[in-house]
Protein backbone atom coordinates (compact mmCIF):
# COMPACT_ATOMS: atom_id res chain seq x y z
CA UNK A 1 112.46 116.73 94.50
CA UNK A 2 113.22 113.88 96.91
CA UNK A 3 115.89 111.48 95.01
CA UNK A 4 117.18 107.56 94.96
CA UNK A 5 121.30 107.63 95.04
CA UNK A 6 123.66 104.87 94.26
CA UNK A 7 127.20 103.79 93.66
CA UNK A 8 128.76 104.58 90.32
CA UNK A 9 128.89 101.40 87.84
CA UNK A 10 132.55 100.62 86.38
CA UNK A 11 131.89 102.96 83.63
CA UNK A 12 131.31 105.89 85.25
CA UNK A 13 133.49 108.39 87.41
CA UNK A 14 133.74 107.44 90.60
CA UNK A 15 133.90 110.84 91.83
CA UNK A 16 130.94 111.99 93.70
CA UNK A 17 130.78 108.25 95.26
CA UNK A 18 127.30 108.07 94.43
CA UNK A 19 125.46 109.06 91.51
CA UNK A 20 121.40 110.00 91.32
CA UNK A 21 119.21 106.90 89.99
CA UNK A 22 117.36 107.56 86.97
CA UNK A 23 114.20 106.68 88.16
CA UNK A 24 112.24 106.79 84.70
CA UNK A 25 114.98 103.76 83.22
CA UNK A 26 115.67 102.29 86.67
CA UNK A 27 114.65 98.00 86.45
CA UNK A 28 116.08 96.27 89.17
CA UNK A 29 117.00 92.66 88.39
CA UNK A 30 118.65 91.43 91.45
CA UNK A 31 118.41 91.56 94.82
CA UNK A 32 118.17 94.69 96.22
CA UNK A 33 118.28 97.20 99.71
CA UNK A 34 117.05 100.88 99.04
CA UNK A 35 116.92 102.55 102.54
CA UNK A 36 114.55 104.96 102.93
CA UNK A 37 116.11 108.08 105.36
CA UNK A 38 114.92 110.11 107.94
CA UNK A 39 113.77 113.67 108.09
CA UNK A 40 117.01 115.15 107.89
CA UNK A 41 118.33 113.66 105.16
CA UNK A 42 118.02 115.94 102.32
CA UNK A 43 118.81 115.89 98.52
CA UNK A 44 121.07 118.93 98.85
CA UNK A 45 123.80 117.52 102.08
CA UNK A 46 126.15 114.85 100.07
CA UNK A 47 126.98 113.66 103.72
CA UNK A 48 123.72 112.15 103.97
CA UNK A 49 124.00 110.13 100.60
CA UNK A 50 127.45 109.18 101.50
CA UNK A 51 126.68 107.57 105.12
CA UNK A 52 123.39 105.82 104.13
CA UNK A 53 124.96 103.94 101.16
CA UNK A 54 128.20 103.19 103.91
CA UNK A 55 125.60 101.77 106.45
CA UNK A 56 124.04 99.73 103.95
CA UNK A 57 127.41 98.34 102.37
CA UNK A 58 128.05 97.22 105.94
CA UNK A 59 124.90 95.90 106.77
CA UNK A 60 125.59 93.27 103.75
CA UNK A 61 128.65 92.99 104.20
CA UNK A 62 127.47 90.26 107.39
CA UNK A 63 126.14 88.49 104.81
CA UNK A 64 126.98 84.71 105.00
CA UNK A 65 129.59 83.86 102.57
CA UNK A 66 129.09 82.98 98.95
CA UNK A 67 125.89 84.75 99.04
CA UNK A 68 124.98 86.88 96.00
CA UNK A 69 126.15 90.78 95.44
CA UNK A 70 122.90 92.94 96.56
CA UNK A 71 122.74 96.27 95.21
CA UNK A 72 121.87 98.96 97.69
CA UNK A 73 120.49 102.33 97.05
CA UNK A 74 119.57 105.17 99.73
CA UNK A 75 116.77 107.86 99.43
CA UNK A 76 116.53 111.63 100.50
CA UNK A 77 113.97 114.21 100.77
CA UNK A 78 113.72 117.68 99.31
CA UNK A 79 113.68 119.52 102.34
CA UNK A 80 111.76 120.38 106.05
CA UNK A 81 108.38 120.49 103.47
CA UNK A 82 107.79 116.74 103.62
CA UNK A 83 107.19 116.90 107.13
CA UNK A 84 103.52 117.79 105.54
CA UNK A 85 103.79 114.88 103.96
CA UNK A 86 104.38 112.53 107.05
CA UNK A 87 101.19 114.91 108.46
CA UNK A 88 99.12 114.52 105.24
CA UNK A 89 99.83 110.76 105.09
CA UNK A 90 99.10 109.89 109.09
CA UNK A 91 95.96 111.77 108.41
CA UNK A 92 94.76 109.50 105.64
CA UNK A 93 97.00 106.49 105.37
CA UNK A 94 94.68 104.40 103.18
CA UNK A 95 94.95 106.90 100.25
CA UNK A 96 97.57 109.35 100.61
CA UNK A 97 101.02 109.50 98.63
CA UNK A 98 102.59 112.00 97.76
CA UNK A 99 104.09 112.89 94.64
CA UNK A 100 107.71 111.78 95.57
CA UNK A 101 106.40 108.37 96.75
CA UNK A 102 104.61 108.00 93.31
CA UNK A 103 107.34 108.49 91.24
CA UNK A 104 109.78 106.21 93.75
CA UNK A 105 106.62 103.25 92.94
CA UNK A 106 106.62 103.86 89.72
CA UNK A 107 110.51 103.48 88.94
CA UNK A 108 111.40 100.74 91.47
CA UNK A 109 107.57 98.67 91.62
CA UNK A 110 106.04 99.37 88.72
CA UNK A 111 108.52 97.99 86.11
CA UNK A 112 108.35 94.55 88.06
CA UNK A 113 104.91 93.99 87.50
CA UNK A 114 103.54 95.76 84.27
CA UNK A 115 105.26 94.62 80.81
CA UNK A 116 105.18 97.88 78.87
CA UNK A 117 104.64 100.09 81.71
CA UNK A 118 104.50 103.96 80.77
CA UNK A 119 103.45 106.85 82.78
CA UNK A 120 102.94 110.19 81.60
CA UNK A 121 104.09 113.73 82.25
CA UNK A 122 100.22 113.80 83.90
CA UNK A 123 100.49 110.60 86.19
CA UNK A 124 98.49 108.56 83.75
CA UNK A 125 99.65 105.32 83.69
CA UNK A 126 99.64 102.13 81.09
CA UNK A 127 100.70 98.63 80.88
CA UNK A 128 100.13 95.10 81.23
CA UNK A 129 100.00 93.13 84.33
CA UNK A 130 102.12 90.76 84.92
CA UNK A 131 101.17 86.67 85.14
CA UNK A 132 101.09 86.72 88.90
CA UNK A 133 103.81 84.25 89.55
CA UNK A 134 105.90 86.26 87.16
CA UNK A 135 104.98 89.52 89.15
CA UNK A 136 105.68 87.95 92.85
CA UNK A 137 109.23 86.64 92.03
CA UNK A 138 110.18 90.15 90.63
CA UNK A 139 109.25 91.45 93.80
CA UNK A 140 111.36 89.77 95.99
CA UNK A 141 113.96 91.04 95.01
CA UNK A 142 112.47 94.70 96.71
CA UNK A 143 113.52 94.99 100.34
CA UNK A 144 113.34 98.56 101.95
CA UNK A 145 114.71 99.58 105.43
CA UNK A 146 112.66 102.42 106.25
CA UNK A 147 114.24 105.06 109.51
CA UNK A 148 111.66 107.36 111.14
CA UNK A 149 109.82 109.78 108.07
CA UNK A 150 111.62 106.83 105.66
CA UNK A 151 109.09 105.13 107.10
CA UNK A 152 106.45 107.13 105.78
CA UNK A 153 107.72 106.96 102.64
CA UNK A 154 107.87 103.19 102.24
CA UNK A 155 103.89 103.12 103.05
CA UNK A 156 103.27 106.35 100.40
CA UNK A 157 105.08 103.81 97.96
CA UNK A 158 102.82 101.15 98.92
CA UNK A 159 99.62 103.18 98.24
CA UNK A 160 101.22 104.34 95.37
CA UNK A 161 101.58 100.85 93.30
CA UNK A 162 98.12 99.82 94.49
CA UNK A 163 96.62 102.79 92.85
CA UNK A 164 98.49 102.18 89.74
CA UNK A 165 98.12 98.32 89.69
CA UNK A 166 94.66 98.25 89.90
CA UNK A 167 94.88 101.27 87.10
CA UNK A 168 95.90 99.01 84.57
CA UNK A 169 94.18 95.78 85.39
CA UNK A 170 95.38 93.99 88.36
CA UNK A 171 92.44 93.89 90.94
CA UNK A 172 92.93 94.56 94.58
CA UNK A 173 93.18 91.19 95.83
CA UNK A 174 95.74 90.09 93.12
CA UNK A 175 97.53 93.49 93.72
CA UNK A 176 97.89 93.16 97.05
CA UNK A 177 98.59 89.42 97.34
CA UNK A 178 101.88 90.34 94.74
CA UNK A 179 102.80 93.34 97.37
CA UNK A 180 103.14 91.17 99.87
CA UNK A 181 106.06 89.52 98.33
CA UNK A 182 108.15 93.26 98.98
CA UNK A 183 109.51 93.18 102.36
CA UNK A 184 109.72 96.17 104.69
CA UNK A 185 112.13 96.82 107.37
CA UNK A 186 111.08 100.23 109.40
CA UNK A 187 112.51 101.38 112.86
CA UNK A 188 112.12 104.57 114.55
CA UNK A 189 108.51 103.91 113.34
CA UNK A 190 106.43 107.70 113.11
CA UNK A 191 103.49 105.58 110.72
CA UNK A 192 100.62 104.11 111.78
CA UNK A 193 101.29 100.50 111.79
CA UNK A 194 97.72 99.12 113.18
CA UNK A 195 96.53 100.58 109.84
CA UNK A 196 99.18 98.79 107.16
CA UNK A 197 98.36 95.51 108.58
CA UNK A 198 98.41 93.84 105.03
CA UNK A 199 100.94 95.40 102.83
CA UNK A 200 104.28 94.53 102.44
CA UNK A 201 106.06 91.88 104.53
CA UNK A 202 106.74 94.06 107.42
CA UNK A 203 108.32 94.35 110.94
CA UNK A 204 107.82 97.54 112.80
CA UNK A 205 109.86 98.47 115.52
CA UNK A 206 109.23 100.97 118.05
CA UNK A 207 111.09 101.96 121.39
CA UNK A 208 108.45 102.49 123.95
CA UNK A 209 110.52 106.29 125.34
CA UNK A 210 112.13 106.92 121.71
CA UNK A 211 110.45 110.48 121.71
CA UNK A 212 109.15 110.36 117.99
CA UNK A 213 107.47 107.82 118.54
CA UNK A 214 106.21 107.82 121.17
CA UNK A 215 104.21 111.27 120.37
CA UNK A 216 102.97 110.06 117.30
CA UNK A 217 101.35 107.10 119.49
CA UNK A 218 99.94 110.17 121.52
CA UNK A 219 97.84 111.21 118.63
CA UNK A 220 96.63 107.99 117.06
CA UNK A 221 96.96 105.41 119.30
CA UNK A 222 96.86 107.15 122.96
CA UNK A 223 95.57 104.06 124.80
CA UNK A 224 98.95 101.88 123.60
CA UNK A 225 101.23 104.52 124.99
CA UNK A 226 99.49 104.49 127.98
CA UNK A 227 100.06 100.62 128.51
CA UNK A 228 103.64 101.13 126.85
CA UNK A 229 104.79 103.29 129.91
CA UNK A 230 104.61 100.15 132.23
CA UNK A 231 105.67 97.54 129.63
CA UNK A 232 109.24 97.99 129.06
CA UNK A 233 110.08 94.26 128.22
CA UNK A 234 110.91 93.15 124.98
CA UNK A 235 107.61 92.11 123.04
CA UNK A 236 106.56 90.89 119.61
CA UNK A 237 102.96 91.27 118.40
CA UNK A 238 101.93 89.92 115.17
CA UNK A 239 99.61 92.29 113.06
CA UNK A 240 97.81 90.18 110.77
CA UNK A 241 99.67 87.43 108.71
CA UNK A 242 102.35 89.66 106.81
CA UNK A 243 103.28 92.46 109.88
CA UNK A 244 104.21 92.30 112.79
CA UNK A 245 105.04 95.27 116.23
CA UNK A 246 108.27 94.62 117.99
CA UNK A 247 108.31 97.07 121.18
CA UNK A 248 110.79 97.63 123.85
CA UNK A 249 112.25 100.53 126.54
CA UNK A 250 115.69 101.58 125.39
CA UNK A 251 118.17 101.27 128.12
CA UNK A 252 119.79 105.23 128.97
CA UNK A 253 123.06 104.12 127.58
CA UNK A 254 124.38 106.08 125.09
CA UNK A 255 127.86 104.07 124.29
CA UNK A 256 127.84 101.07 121.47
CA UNK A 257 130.26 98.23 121.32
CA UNK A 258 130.75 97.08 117.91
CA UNK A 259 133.38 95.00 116.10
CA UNK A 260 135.72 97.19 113.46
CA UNK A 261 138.14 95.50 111.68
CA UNK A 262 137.87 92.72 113.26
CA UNK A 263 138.72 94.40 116.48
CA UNK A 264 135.73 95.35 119.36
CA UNK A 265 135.92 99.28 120.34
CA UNK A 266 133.15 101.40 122.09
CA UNK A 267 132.12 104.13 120.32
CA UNK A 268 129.76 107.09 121.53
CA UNK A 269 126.09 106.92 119.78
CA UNK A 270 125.52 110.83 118.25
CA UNK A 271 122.13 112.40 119.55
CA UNK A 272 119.63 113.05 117.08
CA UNK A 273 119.81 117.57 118.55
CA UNK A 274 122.85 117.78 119.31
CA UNK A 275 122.52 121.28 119.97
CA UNK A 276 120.04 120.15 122.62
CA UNK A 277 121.33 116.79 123.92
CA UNK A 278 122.22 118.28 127.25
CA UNK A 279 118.40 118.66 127.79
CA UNK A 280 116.78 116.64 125.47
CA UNK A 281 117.43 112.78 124.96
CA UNK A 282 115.39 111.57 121.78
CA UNK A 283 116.11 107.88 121.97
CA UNK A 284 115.52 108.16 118.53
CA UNK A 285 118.81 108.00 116.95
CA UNK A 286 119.52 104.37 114.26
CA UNK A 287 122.34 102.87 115.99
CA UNK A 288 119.73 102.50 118.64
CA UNK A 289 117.56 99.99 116.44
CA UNK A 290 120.64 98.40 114.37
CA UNK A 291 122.70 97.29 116.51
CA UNK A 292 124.79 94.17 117.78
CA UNK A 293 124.94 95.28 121.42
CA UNK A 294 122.81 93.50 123.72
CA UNK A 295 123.80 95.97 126.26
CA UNK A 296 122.33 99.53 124.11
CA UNK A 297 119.52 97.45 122.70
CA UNK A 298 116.76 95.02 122.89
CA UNK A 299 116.44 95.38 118.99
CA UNK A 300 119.90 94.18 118.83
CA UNK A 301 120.70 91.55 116.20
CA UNK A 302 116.91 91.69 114.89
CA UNK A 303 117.15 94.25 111.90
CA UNK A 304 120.90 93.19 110.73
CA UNK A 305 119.22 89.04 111.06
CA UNK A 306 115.88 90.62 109.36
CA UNK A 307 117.57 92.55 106.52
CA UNK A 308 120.01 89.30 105.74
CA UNK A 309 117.18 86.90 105.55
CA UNK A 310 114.91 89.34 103.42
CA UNK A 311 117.88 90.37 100.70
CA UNK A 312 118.64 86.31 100.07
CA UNK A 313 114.62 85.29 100.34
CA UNK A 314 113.44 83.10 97.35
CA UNK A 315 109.77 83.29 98.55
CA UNK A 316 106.98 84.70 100.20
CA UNK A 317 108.22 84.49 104.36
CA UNK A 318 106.41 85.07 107.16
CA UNK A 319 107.80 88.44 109.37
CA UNK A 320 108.35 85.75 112.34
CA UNK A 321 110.94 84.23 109.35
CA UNK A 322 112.86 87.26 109.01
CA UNK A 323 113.77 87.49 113.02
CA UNK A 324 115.62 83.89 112.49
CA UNK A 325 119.19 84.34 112.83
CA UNK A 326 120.90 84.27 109.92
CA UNK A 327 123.22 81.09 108.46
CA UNK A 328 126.23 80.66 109.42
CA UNK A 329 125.15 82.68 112.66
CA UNK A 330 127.47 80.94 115.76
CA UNK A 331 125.56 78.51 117.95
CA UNK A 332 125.50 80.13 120.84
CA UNK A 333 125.26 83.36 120.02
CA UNK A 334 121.42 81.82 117.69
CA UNK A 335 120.35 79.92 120.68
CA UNK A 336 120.72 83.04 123.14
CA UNK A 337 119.10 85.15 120.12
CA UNK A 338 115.86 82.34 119.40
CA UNK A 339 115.46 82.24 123.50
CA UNK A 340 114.89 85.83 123.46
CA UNK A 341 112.76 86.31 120.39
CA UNK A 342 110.25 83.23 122.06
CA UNK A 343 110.28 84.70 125.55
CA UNK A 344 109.06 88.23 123.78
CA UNK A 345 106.83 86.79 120.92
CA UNK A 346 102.62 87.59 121.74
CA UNK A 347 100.58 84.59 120.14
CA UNK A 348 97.58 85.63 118.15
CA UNK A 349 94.12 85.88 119.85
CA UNK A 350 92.61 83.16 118.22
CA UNK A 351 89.46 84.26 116.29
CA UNK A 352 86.03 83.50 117.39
């Protein structure tokens, strides 16, 4: 069964360097990162729990200073067998979730907006809702980062706390409208974004040649990759008032300048096959989506800006909110950063 890992509290052993989350007596209180993995990052490879909860550490670690501690938690899956999932779900992505998703909702949503929420060996589920107020604040302190079949996973959990809301009283309009207040970080995106317009507060972003991707886009939206292979600038679409697409062509660069200890090296950026990189180039791979370096990415600066800005929210933002840089962010380096986010942002059609 797919699993939520985190670090050990000071009374436990800090050996492992993580410790599986107890989703039935899991309440989160404070603000929060859970990052939902990709494909190959299963419950049974202690590598994978180990480098997820690293890359979130460090991801917060930017935070400005003085800001409060966030807890972070990372997720993996059971094995190749939820690539059916990812299948299942793209096939009906208004009312698929699969069983891992629903127990993921009900430990990390649920709690936050039922008083008294129980669900049985059977998937029954009880409680009250929440006032609504009550219920929204909860929320934000929810943000997932979702990474290719992550990404999946964050909209199962979605579907998953709809169904149950509404099971014990909320209706869909309230239930959605408190939803809204999660935000949703994906990259690497292999879910169907055009249809989970109004869900969480979301930013999708998708590299026009990242391979995944793109042949998802092959099978439900064929006409956008066709338009994608001459559009290689960076661009910003918003998808309703809660979502919005962030596309751009990855440069073929496959070295990363970062800072380390305070120092700047160049380090290589691993290819999702190995085995195969000498034929096959995924553009696929995270670095390529979270990332400082202008130079390897478009995306760079948006998701480490988005994540900040979504872990320290104290309301309901819009996703165009999230892309500001964060504070204490040096001037230059914002006003370069705002210049390219305007050039690349789509305005709404206005309606008729």
């Amino acid at each position: 069964m797919a699993k939520l890992w985190r670090r050990p509290n000071g009374s436990e052993p800090q050996t492992p360097p993580f410790v599986e989350v107890d989703l039935g007596a899991l309440r989160i209180g404070k603000p929060s990162l859970i990052f939902l993995n990709g494909f190959f990052a299963f419950d049974h490879i202690p590598e994978f729990q180990r480098s997820g909860l690293a890359k979130m550490e460090e991801y917060m670690a930017m935070l400005p200073a003085g800001s409060p501690p966030v807890d972070v938690y990372t997720y993996s899956h059971a094995g190749l067998k939820d690539v059916f999932n990812v299948a299942a779900y793209s096939c009906l992505p208004a009312f698929r979730a699969c069983k891992a998703a629903r127990n993921l909702a009900a430990g990390i949503i649920m709690p936050l907006v039922a008083q008294d929420f129980k669900r049985d060996e059977k998937g029954r589920v009880s409680g009250t809702p929440l006032p609504l107020d009550a219920a929204k604040k909860n929320l934000r302190n929810i943000t997932f980062f979702g990474y290719s079949a992550g990404c999946i996973t964050a909209q199962e959990c979605f579907v998953a706390s709809l169904k149950m809301m509404k099971k014990i009283g909320y209706t869909e309009k309230d239930a959605r409208k408190v939803l809204n207040e999660v935000v949703y970080v994906g990259v690497g995106v292999v879910s169907r974004p055009g249809r989970e317009k109004n869900r969480f507060t979301s930013l999708f972003l998708e590299a026009t040649n990242d391979s995944l991707v793109r042949f998802k886009n092959r099978i439900w939206a064929p006409l956008r990759v066709f338009f994608n292979h001459f559009a290689h600038r960076l661009k910003i679409k918003p998808l309703g008032e809660h979502a919005a697409i962030i596309t751009a062509a990855l440069p073929h660069k496959h070295w990363e300048y970062r800072v380390r200890n305070g120092q700047t090296v160049r380090e290589k950026v691993g290819d999702l096959l190995p085995a195969a990189s000498r034929f096959i180039k995924t553009y696929h791979e995270l670095p390529r989506y979270v990332t400082q370096d202008e130079e390897l990415s478009p995306f760079a600066k948006m998701v480490n800006y988005s994540l900040a800005n979504a872990v320290l929210r104290d309301r309901l933002m819009a996703p165009m909110e999230l892309l500001e840089p964060s504070k204490g962010t040096d001037a230059a380096i914002a006003a370069a950063y705002r210049e390219k986010i305007s050039k690349a942002y789509v305005k709404r059609a206005k309606s008729a």
